[in-house]
C-alpha atoms as a PDB file:
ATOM      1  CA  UNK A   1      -5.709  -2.398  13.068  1.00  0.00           C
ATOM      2  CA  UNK A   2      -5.052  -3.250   9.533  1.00  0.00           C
ATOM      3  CA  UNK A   3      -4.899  -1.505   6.503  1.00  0.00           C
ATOM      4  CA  UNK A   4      -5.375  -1.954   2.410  1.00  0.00           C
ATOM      5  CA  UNK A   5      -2.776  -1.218   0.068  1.00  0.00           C
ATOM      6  CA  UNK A   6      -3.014  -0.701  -3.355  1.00  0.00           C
ATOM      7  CA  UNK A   7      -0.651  -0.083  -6.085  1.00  0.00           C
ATOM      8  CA  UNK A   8      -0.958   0.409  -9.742  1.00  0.00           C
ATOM      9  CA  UNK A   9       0.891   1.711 -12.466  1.00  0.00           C
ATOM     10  CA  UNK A  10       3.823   0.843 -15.329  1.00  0.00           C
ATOM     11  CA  UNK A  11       5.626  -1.911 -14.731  1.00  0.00           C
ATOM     12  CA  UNK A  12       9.073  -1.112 -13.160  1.00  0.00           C
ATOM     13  CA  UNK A  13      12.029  -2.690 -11.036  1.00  0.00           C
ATOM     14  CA  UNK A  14      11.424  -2.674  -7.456  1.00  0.00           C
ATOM     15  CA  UNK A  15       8.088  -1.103  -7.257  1.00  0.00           C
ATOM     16  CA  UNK A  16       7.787  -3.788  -3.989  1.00  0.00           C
ATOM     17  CA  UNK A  17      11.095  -3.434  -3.056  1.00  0.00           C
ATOM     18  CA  UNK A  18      10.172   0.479  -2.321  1.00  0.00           C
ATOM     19  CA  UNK A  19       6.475   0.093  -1.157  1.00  0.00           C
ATOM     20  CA  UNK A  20       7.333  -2.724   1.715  1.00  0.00           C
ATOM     21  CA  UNK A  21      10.600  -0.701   2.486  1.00  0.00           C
ATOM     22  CA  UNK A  22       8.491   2.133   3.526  1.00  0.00           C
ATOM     23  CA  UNK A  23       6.083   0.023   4.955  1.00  0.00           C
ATOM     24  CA  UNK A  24       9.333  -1.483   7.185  1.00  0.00           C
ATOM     25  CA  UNK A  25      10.101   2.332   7.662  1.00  0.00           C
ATOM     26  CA  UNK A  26       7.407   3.564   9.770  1.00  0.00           C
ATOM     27  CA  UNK A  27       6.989  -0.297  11.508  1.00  0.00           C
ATOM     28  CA  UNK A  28       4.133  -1.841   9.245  1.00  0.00           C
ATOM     29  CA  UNK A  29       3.716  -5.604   9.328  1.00  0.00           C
ATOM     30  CA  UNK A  30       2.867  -6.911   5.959  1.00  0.00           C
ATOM     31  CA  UNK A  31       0.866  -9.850   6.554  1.00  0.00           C
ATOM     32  CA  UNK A  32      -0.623 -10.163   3.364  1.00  0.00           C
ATOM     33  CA  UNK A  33       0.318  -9.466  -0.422  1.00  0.00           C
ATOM     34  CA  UNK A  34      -0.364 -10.469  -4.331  1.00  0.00           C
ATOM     35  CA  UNK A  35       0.582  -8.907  -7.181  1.00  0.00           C
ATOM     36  CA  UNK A  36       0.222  -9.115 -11.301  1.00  0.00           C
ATOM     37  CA  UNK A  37       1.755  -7.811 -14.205  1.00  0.00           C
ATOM     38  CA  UNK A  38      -0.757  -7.528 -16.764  1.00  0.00           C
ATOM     39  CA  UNK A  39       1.325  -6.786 -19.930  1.00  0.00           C
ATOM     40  CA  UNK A  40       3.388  -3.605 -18.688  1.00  0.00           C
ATOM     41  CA  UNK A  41       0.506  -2.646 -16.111  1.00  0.00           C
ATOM     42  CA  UNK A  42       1.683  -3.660 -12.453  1.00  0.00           C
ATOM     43  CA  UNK A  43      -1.534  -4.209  -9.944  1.00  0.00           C
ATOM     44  CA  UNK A  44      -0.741  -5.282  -6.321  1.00  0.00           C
ATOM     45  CA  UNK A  45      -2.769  -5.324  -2.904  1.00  0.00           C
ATOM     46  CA  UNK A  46      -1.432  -5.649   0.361  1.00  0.00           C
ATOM     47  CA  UNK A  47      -2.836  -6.180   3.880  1.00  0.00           C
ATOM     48  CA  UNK A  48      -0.860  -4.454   6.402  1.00  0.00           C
ATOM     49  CA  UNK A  49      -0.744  -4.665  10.163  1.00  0.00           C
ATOM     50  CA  UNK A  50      -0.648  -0.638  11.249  1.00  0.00           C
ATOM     51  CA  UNK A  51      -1.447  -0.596  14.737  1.00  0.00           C
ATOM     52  CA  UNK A  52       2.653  -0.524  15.126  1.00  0.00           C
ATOM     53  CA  UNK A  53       3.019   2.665  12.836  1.00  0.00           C
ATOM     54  CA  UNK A  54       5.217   4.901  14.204  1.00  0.00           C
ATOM     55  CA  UNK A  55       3.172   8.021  12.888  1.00  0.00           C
ATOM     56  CA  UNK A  56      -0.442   8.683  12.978  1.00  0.00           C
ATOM     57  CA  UNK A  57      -2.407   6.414   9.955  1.00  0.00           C
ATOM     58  CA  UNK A  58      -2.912   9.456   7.709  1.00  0.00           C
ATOM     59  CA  UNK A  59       0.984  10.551   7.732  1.00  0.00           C
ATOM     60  CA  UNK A  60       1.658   7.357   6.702  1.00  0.00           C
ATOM     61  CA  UNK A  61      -1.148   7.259   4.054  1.00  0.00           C
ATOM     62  CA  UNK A  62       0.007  10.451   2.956  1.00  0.00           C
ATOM     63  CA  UNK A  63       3.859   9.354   2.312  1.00  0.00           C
ATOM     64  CA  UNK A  64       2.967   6.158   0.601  1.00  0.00           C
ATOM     65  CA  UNK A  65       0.909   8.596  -2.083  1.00  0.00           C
ATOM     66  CA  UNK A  66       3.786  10.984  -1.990  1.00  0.00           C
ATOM     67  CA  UNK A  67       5.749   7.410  -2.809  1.00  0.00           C
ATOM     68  CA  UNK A  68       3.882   6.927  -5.482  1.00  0.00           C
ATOM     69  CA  UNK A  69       3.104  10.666  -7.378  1.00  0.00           C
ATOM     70  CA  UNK A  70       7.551  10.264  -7.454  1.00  0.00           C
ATOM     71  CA  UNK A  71       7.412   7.433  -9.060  1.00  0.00           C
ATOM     72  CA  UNK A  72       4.379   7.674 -11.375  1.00  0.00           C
ATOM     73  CA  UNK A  73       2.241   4.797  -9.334  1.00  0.00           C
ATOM     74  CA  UNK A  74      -1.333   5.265  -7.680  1.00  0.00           C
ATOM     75  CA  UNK A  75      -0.816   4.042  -4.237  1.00  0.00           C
ATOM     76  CA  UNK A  76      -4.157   4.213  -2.398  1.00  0.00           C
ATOM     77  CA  UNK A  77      -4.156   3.303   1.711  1.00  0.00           C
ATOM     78  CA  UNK A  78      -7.214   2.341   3.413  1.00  0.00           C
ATOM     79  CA  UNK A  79      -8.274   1.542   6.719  1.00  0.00           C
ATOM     80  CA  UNK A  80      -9.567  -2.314   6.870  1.00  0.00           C
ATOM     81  CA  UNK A  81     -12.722  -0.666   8.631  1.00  0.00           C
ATOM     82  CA  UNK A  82     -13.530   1.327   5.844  1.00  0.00           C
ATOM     83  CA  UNK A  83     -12.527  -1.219   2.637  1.00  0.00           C
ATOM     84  CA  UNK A  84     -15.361  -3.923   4.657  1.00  0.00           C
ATOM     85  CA  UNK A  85     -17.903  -1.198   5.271  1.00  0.00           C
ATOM     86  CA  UNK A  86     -17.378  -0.396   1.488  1.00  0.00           C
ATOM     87  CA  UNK A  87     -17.864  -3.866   0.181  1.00  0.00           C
ATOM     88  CA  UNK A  88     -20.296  -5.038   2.933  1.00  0.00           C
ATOM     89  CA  UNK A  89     -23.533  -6.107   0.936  1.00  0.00           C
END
């Protein structure tokens, strides 16, 4: 089971340092990531391997937002499922 990760807000140091050591926290696999700074904006998306979290998907969800509300970032997590039924044509 994967997941989407997104994360936006002002660029600062170690925004991906604290995302993937949360990730690495609760035993998510971060197969995939890119990222951009777009003047001070920072935009990333990552594809994560949850099926190894050690708490239920929507604890986890929940303390990656928590993550980011504390540091002034949007950080979104949805279930791969969902993000291809969403963009499915």
């Amino acid at each position: 089971m994967r997941a989407v990760i997104t994360v936006i807000g002002k660029d600062v140091v170690g925004i991906l340092a604290k995302v993937s050591g949360m990730c690495a926290e609760y035993n998510v696999n971060i197969v995939d990531v890119t990222q951009s700074v777009l003047q001070d904006m920072f935009a990333m998306i990552m594809l994560a391997e949850v099926s190894g979290c050690s708490v239920a998907f929507e604890q986890f969800a929940e303390q990656l937002s928590e993550l980011g509300r504390e540091n002034g970032l949007s950080i979104h997590v949805m279930h791969e499922d969902l993000f291809n039924s969403m963009h499915r044509i």
